[in-house]
PDB file of N, CA and C in Angstrom:
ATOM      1  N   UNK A   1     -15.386  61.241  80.010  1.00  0.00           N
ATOM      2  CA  UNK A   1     -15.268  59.808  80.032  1.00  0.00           C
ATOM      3  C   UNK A   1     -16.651  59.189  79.816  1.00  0.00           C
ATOM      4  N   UNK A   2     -16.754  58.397  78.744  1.00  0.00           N
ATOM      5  CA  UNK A   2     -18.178  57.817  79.009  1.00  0.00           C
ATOM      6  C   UNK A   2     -18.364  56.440  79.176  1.00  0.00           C
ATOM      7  N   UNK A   3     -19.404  56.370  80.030  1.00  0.00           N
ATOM      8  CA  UNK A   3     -19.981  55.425  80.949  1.00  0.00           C
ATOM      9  C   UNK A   3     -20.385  54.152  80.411  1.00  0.00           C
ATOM     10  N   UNK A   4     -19.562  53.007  79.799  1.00  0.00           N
ATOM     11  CA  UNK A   4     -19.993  52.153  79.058  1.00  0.00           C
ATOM     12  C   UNK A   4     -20.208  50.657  79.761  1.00  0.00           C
ATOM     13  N   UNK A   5     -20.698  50.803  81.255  1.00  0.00           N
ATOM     14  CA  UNK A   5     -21.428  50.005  81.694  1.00  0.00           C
ATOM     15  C   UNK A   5     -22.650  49.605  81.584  1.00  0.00           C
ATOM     16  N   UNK A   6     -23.189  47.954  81.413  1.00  0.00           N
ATOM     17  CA  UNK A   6     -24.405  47.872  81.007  1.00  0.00           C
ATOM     18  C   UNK A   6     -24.666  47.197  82.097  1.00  0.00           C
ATOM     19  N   UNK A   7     -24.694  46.824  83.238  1.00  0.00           N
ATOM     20  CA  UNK A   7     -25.370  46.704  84.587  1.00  0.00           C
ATOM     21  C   UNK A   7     -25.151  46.934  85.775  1.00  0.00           C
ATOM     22  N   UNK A   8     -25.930  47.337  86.129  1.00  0.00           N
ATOM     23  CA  UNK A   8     -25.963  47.858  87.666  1.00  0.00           C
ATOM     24  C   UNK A   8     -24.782  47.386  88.527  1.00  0.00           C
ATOM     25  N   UNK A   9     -24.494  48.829  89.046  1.00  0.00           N
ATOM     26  CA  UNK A   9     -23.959  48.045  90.387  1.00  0.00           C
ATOM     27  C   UNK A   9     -23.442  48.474  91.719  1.00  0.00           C
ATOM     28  N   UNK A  10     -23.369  47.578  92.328  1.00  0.00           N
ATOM     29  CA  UNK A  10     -23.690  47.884  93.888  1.00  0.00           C
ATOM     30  C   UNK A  10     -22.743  48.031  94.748  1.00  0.00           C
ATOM     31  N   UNK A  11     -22.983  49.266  95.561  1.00  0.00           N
ATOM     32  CA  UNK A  11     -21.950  50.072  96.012  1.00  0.00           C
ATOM     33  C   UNK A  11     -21.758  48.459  97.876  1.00  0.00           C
ATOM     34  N   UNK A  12     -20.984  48.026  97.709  1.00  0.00           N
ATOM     35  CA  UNK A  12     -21.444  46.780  98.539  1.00  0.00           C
ATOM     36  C   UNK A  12     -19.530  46.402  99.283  1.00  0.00           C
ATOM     37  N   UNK A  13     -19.647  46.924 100.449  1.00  0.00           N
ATOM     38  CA  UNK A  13     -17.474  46.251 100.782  1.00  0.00           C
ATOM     39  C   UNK A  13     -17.728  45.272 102.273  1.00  0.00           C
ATOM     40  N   UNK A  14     -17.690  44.092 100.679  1.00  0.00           N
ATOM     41  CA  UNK A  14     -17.775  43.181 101.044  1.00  0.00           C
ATOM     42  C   UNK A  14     -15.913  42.354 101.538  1.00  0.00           C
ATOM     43  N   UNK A  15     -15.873  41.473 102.651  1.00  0.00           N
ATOM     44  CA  UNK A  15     -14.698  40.444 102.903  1.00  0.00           C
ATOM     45  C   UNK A  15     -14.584  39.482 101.027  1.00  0.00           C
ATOM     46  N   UNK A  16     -13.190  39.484 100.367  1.00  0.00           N
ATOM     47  CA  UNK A  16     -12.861  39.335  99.781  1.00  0.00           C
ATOM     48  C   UNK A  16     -11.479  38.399  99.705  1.00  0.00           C
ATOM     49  N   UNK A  17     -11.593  37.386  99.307  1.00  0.00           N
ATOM     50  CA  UNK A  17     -10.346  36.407  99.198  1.00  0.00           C
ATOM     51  C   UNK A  17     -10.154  36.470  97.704  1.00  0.00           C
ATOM     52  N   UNK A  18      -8.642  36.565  97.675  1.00  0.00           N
ATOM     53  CA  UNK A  18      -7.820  36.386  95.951  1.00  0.00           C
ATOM     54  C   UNK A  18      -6.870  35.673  96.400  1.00  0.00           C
ATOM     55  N   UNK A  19      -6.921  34.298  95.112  1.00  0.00           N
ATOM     56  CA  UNK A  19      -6.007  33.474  95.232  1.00  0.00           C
ATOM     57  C   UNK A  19      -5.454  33.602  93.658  1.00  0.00           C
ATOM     58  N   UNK A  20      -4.476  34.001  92.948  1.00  0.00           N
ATOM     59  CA  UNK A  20      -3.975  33.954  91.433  1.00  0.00           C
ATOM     60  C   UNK A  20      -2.417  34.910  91.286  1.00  0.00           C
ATOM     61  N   UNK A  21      -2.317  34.951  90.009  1.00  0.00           N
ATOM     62  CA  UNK A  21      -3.087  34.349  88.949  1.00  0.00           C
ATOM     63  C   UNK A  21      -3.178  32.615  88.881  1.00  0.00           C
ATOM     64  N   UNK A  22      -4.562  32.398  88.192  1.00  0.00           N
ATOM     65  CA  UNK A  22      -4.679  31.133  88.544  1.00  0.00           C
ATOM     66  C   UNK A  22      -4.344  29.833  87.846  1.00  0.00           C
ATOM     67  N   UNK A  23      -2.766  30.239  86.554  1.00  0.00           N
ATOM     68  CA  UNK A  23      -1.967  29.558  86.230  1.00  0.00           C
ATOM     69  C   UNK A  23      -0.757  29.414  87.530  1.00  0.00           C
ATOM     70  N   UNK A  24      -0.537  29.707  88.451  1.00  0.00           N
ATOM     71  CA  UNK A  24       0.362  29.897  89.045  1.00  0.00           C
ATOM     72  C   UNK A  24       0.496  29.621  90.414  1.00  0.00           C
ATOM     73  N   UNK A  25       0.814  29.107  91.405  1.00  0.00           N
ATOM     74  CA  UNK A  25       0.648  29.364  92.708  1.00  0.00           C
ATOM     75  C   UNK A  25       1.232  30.613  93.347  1.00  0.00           C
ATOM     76  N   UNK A  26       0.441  30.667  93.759  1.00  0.00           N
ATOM     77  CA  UNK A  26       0.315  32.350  94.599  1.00  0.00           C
ATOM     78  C   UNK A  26      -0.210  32.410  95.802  1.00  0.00           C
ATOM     79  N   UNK A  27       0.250  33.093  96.789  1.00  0.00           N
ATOM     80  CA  UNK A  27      -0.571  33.392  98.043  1.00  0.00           C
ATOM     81  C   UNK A  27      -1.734  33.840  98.365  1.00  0.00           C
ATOM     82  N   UNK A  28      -2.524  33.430  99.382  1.00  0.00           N
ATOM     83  CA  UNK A  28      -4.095  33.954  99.444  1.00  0.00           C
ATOM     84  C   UNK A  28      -3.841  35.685 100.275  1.00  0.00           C
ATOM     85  N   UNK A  29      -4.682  36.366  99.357  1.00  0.00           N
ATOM     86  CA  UNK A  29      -4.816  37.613  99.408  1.00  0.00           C
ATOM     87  C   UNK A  29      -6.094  38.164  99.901  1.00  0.00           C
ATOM     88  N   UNK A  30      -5.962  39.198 101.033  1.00  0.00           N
ATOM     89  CA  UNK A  30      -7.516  39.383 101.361  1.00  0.00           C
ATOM     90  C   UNK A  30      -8.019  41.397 101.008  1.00  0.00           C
ATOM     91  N   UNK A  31      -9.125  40.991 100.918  1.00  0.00           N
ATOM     92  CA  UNK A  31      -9.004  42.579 100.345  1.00  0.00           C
ATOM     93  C   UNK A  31     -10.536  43.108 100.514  1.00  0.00           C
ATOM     94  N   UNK A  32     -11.460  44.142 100.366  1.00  0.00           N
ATOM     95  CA  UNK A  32     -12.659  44.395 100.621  1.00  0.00           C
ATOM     96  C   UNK A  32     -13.122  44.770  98.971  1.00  0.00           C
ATOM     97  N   UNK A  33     -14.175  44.550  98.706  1.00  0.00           N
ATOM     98  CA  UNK A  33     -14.848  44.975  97.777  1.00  0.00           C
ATOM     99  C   UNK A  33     -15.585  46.523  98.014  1.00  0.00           C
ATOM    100  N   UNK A  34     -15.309  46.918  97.008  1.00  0.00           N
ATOM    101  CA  UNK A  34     -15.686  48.618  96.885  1.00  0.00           C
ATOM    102  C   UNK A  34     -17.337  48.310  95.950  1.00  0.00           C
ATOM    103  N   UNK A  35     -17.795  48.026  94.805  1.00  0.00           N
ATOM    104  CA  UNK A  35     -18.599  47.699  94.509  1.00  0.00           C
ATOM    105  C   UNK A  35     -18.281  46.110  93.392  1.00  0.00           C
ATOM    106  N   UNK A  36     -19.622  46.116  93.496  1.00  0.00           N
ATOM    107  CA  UNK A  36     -19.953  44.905  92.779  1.00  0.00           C
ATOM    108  C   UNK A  36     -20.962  44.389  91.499  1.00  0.00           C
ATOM    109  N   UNK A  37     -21.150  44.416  90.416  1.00  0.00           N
ATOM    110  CA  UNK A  37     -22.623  44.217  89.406  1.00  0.00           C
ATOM    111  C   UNK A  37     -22.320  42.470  89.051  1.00  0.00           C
ATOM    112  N   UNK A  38     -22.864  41.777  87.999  1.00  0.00           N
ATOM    113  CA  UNK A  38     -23.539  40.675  87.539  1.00  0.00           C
ATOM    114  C   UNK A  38     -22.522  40.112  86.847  1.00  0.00           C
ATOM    115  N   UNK A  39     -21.433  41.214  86.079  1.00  0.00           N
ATOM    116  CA  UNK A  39     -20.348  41.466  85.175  1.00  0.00           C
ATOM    117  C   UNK A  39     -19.219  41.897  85.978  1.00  0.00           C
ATOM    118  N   UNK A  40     -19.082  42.471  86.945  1.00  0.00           N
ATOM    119  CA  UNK A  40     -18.043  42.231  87.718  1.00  0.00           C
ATOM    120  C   UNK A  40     -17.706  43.158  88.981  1.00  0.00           C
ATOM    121  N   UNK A  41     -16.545  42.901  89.256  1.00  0.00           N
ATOM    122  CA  UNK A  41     -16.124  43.585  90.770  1.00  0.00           C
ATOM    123  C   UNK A  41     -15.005  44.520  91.135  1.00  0.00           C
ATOM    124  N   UNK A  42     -15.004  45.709  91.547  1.00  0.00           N
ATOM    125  CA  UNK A  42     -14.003  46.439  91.960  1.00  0.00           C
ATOM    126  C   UNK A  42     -13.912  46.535  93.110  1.00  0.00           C
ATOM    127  N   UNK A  43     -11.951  45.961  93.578  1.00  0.00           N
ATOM    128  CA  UNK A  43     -11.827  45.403  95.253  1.00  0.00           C
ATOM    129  C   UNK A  43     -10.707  46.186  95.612  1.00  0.00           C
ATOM    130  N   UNK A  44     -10.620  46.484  96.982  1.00  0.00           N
ATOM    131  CA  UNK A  44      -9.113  46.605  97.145  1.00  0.00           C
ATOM    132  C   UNK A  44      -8.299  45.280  98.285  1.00  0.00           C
ATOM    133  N   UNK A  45      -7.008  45.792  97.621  1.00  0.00           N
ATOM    134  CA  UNK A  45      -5.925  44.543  98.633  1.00  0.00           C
ATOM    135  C   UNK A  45      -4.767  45.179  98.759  1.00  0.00           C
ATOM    136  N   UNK A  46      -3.854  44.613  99.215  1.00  0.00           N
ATOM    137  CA  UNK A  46      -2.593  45.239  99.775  1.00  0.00           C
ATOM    138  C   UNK A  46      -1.468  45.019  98.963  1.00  0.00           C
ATOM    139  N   UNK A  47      -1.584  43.860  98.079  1.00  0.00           N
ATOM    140  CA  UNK A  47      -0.807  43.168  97.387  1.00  0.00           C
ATOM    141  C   UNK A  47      -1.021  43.880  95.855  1.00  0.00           C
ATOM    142  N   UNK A  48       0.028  43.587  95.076  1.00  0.00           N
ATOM    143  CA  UNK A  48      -0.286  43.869  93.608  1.00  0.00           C
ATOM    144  C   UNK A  48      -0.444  42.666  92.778  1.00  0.00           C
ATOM    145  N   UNK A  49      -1.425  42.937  91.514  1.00  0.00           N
ATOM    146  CA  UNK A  49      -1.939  42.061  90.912  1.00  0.00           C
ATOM    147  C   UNK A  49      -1.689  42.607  89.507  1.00  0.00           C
ATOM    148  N   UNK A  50      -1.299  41.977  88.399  1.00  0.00           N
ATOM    149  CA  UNK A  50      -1.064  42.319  87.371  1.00  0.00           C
ATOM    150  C   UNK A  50      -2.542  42.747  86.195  1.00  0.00           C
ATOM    151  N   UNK A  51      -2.566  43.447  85.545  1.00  0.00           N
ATOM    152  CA  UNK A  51      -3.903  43.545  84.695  1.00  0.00           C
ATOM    153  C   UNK A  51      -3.651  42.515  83.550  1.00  0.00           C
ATOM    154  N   UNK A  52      -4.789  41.583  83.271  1.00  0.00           N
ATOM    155  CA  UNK A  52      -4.402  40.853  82.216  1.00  0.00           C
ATOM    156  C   UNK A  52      -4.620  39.448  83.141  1.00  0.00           C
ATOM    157  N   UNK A  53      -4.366  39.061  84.494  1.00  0.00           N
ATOM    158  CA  UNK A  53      -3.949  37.945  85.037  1.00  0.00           C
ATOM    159  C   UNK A  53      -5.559  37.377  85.502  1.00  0.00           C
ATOM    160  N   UNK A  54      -5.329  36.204  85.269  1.00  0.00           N
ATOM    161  CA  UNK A  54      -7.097  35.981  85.932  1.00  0.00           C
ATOM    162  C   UNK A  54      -6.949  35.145  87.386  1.00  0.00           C
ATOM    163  N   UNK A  55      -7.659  35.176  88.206  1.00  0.00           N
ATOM    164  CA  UNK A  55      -7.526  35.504  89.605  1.00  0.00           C
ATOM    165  C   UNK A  55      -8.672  34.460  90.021  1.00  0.00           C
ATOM    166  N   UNK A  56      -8.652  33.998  91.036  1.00  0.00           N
ATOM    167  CA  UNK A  56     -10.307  33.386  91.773  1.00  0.00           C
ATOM    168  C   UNK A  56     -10.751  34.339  92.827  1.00  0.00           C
ATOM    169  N   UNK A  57     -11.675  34.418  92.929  1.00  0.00           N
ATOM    170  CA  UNK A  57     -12.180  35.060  94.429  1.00  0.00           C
ATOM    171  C   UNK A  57     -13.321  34.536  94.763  1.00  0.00           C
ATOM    172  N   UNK A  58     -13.248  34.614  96.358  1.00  0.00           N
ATOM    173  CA  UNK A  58     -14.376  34.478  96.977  1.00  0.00           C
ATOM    174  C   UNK A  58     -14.536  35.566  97.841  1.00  0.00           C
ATOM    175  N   UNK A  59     -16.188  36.052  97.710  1.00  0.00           N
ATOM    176  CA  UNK A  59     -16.773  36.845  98.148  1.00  0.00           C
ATOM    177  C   UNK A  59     -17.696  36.532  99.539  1.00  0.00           C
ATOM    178  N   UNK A  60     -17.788  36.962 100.374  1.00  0.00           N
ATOM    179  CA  UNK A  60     -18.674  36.250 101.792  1.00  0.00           C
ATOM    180  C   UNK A  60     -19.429  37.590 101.860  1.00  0.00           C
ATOM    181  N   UNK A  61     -20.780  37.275 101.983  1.00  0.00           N
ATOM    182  CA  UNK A  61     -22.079  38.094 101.581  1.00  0.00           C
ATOM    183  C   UNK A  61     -22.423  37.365 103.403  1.00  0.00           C
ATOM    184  N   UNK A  62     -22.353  38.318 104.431  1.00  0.00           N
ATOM    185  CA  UNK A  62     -22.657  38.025 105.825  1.00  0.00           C
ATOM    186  C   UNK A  62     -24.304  37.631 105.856  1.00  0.00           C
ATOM    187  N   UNK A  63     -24.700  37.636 106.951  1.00  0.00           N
ATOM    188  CA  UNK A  63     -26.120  36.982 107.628  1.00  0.00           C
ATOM    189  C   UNK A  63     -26.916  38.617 107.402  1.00  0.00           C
ATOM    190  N   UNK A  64     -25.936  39.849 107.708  1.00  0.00           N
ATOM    191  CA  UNK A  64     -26.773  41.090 107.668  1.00  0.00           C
ATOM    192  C   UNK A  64     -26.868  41.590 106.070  1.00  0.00           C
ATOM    193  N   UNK A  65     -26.163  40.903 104.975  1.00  0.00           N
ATOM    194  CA  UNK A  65     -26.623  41.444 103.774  1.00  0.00           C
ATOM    195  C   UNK A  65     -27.541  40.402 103.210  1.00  0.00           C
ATOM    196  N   UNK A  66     -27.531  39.117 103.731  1.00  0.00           N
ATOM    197  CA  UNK A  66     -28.643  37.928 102.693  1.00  0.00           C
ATOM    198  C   UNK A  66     -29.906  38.187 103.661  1.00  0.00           C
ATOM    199  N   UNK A  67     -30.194  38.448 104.961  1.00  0.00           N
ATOM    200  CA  UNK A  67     -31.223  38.425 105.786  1.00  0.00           C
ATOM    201  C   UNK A  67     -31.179  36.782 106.432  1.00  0.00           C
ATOM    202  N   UNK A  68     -30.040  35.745 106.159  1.00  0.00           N
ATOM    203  CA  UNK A  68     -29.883  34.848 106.516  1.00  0.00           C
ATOM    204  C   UNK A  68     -29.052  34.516 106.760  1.00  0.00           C
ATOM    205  N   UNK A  69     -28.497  33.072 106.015  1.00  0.00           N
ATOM    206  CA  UNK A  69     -27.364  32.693 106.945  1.00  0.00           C
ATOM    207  C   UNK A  69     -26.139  33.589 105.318  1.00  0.00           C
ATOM    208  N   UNK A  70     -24.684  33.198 106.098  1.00  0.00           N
ATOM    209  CA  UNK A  70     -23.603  33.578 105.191  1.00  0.00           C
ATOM    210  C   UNK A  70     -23.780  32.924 103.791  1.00  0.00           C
ATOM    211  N   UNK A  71     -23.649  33.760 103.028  1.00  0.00           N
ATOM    212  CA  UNK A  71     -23.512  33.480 101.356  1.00  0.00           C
ATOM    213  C   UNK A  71     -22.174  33.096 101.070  1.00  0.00           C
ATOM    214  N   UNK A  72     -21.380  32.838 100.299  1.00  0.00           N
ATOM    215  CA  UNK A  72     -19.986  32.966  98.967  1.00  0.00           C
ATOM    216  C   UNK A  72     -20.715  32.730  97.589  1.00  0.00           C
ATOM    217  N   UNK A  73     -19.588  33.661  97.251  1.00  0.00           N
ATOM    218  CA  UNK A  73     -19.596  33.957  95.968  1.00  0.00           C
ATOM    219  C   UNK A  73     -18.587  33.473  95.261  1.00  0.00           C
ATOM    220  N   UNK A  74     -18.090  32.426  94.865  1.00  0.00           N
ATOM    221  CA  UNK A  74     -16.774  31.909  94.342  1.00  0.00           C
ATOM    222  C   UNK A  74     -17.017  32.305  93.126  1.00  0.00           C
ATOM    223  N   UNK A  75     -15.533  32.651  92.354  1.00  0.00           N
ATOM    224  CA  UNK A  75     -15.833  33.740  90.976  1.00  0.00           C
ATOM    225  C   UNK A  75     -13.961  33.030  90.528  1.00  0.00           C
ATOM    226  N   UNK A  76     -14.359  33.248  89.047  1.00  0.00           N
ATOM    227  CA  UNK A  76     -13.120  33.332  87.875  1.00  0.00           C
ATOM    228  C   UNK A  76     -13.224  34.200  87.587  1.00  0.00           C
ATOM    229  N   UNK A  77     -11.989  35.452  87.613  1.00  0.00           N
ATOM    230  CA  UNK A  77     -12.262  36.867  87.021  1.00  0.00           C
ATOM    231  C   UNK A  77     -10.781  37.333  86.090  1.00  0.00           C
ATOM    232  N   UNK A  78     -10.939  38.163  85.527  1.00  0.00           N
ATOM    233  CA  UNK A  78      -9.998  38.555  84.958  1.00  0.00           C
ATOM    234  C   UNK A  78      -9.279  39.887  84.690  1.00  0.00           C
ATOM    235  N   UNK A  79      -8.126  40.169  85.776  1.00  0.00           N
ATOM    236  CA  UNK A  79      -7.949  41.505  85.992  1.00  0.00           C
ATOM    237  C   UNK A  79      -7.961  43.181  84.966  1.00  0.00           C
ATOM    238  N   UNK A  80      -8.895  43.437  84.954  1.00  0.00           N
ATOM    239  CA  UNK A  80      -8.722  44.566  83.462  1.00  0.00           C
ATOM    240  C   UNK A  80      -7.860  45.694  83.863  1.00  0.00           C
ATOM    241  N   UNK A  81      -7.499  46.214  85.107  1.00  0.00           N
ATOM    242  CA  UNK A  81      -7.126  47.563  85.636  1.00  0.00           C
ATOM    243  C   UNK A  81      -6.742  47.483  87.065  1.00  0.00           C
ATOM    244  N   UNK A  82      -5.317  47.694  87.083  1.00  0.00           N
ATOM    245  CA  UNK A  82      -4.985  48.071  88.587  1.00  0.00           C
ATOM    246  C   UNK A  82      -4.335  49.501  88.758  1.00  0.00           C
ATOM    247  N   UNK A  83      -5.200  50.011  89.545  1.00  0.00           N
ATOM    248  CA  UNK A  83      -4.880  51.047  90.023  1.00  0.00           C
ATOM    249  C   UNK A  83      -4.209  51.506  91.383  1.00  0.00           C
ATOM    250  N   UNK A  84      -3.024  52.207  91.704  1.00  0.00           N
ATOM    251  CA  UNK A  84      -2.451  52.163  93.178  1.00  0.00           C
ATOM    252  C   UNK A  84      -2.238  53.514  93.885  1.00  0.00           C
ATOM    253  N   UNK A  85      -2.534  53.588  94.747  1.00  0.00           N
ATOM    254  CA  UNK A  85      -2.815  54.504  95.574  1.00  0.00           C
ATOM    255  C   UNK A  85      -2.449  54.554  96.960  1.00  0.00           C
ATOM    256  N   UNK A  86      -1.811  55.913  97.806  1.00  0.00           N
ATOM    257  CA  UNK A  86      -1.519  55.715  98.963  1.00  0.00           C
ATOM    258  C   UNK A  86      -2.572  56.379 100.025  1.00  0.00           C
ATOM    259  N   UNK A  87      -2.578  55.797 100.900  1.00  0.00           N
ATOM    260  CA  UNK A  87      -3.490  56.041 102.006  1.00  0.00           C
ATOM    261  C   UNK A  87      -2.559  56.038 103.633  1.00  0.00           C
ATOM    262  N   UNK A  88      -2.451  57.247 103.842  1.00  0.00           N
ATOM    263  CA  UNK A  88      -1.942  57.175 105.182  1.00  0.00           C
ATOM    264  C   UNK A  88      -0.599  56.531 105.543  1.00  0.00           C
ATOM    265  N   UNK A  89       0.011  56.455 104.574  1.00  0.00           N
ATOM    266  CA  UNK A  89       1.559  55.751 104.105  1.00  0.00           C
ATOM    267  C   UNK A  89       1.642  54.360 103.878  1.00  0.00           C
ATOM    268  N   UNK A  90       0.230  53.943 103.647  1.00  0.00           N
ATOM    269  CA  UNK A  90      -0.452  52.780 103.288  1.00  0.00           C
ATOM    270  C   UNK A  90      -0.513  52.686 101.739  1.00  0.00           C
ATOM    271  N   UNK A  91       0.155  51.697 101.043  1.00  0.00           N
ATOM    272  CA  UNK A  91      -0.113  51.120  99.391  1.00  0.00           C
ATOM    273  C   UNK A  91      -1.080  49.979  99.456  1.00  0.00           C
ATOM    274  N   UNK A  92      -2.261  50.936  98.974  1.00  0.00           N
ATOM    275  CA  UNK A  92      -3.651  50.143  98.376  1.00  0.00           C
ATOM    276  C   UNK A  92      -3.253  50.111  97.313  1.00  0.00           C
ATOM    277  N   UNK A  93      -4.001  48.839  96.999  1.00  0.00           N
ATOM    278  CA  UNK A  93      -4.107  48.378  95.181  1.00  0.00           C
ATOM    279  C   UNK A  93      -5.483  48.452  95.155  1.00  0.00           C
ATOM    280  N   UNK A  94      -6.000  49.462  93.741  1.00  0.00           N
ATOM    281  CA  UNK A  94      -7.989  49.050  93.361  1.00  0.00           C
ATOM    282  C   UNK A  94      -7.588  47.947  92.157  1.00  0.00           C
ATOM    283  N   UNK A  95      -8.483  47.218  92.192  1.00  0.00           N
ATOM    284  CA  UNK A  95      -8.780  45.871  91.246  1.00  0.00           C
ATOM    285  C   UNK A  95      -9.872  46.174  90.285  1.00  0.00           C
ATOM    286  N   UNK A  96      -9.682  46.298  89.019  1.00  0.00           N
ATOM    287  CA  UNK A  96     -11.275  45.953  88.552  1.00  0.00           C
ATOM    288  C   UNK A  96     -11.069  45.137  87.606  1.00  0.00           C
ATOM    289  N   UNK A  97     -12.106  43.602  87.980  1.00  0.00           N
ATOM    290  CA  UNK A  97     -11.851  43.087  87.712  1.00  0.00           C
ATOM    291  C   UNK A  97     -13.331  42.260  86.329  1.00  0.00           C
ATOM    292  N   UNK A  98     -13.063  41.663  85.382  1.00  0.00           N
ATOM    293  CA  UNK A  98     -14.231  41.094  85.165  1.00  0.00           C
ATOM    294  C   UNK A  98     -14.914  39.576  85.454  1.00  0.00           C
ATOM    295  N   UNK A  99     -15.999  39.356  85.877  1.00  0.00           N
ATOM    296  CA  UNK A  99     -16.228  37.908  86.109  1.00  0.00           C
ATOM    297  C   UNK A  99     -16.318  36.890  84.931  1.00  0.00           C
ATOM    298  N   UNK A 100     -15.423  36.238  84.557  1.00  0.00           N
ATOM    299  CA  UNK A 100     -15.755  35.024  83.673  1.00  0.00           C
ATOM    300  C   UNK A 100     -16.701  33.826  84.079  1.00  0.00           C
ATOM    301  N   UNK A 101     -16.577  33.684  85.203  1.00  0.00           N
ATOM    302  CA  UNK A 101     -17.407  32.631  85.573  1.00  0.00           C
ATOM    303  C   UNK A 101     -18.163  32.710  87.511  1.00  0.00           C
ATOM    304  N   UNK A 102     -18.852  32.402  87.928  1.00  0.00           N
ATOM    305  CA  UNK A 102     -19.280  32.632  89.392  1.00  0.00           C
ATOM    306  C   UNK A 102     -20.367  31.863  89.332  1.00  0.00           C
ATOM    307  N   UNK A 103     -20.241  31.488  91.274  1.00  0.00           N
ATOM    308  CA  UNK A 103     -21.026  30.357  91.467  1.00  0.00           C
ATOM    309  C   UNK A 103     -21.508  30.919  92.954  1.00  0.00           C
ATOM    310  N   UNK A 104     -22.816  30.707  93.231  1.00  0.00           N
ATOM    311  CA  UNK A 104     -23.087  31.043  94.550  1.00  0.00           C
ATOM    312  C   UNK A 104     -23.761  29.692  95.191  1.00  0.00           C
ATOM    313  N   UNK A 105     -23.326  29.926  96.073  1.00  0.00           N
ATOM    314  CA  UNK A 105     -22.932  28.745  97.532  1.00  0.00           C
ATOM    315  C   UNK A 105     -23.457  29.277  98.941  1.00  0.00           C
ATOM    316  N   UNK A 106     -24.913  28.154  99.363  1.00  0.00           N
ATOM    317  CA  UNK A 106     -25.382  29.118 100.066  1.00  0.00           C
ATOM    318  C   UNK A 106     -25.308  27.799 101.435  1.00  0.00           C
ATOM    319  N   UNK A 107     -24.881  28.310 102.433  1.00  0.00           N
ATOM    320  CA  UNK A 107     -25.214  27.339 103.709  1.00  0.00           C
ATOM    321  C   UNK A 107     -24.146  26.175 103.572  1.00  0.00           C
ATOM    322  N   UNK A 108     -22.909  26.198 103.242  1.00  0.00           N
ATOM    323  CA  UNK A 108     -21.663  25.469 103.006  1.00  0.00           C
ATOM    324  C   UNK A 108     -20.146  26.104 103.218  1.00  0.00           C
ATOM    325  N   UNK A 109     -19.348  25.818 103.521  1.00  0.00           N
ATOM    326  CA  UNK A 109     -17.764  26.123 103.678  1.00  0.00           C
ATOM    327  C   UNK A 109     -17.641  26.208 101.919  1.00  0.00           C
ATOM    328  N   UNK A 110     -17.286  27.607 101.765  1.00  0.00           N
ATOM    329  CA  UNK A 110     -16.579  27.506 100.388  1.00  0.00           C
ATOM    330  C   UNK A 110     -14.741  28.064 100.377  1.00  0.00           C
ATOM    331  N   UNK A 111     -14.636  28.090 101.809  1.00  0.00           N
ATOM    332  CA  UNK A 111     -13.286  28.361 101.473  1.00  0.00           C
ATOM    333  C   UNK A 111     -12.257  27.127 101.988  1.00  0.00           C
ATOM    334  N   UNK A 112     -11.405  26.332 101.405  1.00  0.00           N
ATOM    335  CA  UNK A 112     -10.848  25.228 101.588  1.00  0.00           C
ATOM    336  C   UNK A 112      -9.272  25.603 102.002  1.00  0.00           C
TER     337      UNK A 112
END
């Protein structure tokens, strides 16, 4: 398989909110991030998400990963790959997803 990522990225499981697809109303979904780069994010959640569907998320970057106060990461992404898997008679969904758009929000409520 070759490796056709062009930036870094960070092994980081982070608290994760998905609200999409974001033609649609849909329920808020919570899920952890497995890693993360500049270009995008691979998460898991409990719920299934279609590949193809574009999604919002917000990411909360705590006081122990900024060295300060809580970060978000509010993001437009667009699902490329879901992968599903059982854990302990548990159905995880992996997400990978790409970022179209993201905004970071520092010292404010970004979840409404």
């Amino acid at each position: 398989m070759v490796n056709r990522r062009t930036t870094r990225r960070y092994e980081l499981s982070l608290p994760v909110i998905v609200r999409g697809p974001v033609d649609e109303e849909a329920a808020c979904l919570t899920g952890k991030t497995r890693d993360i780069s500049s270009r995008g994010v691979y998460f898991t959640i409990d719920n299934k998400v279609s590949a193809g569907a574009r999604v919002d998320l917000t990411m909360i970057l705590p006081p122990e990963v900024t060295g300060g106060t809580e970060v978000f990461i509010k993001a437009t992404a667009r699902v490329i790959r879901v992968d599903t898997r059982s854990v302990n008679a548990d159905q995880k969904i992996d997400v990978a997803a790409i970022l179209e758009r993201y905004e970071i929000i520092r010292n404010e409520v970004a979840i409404e």
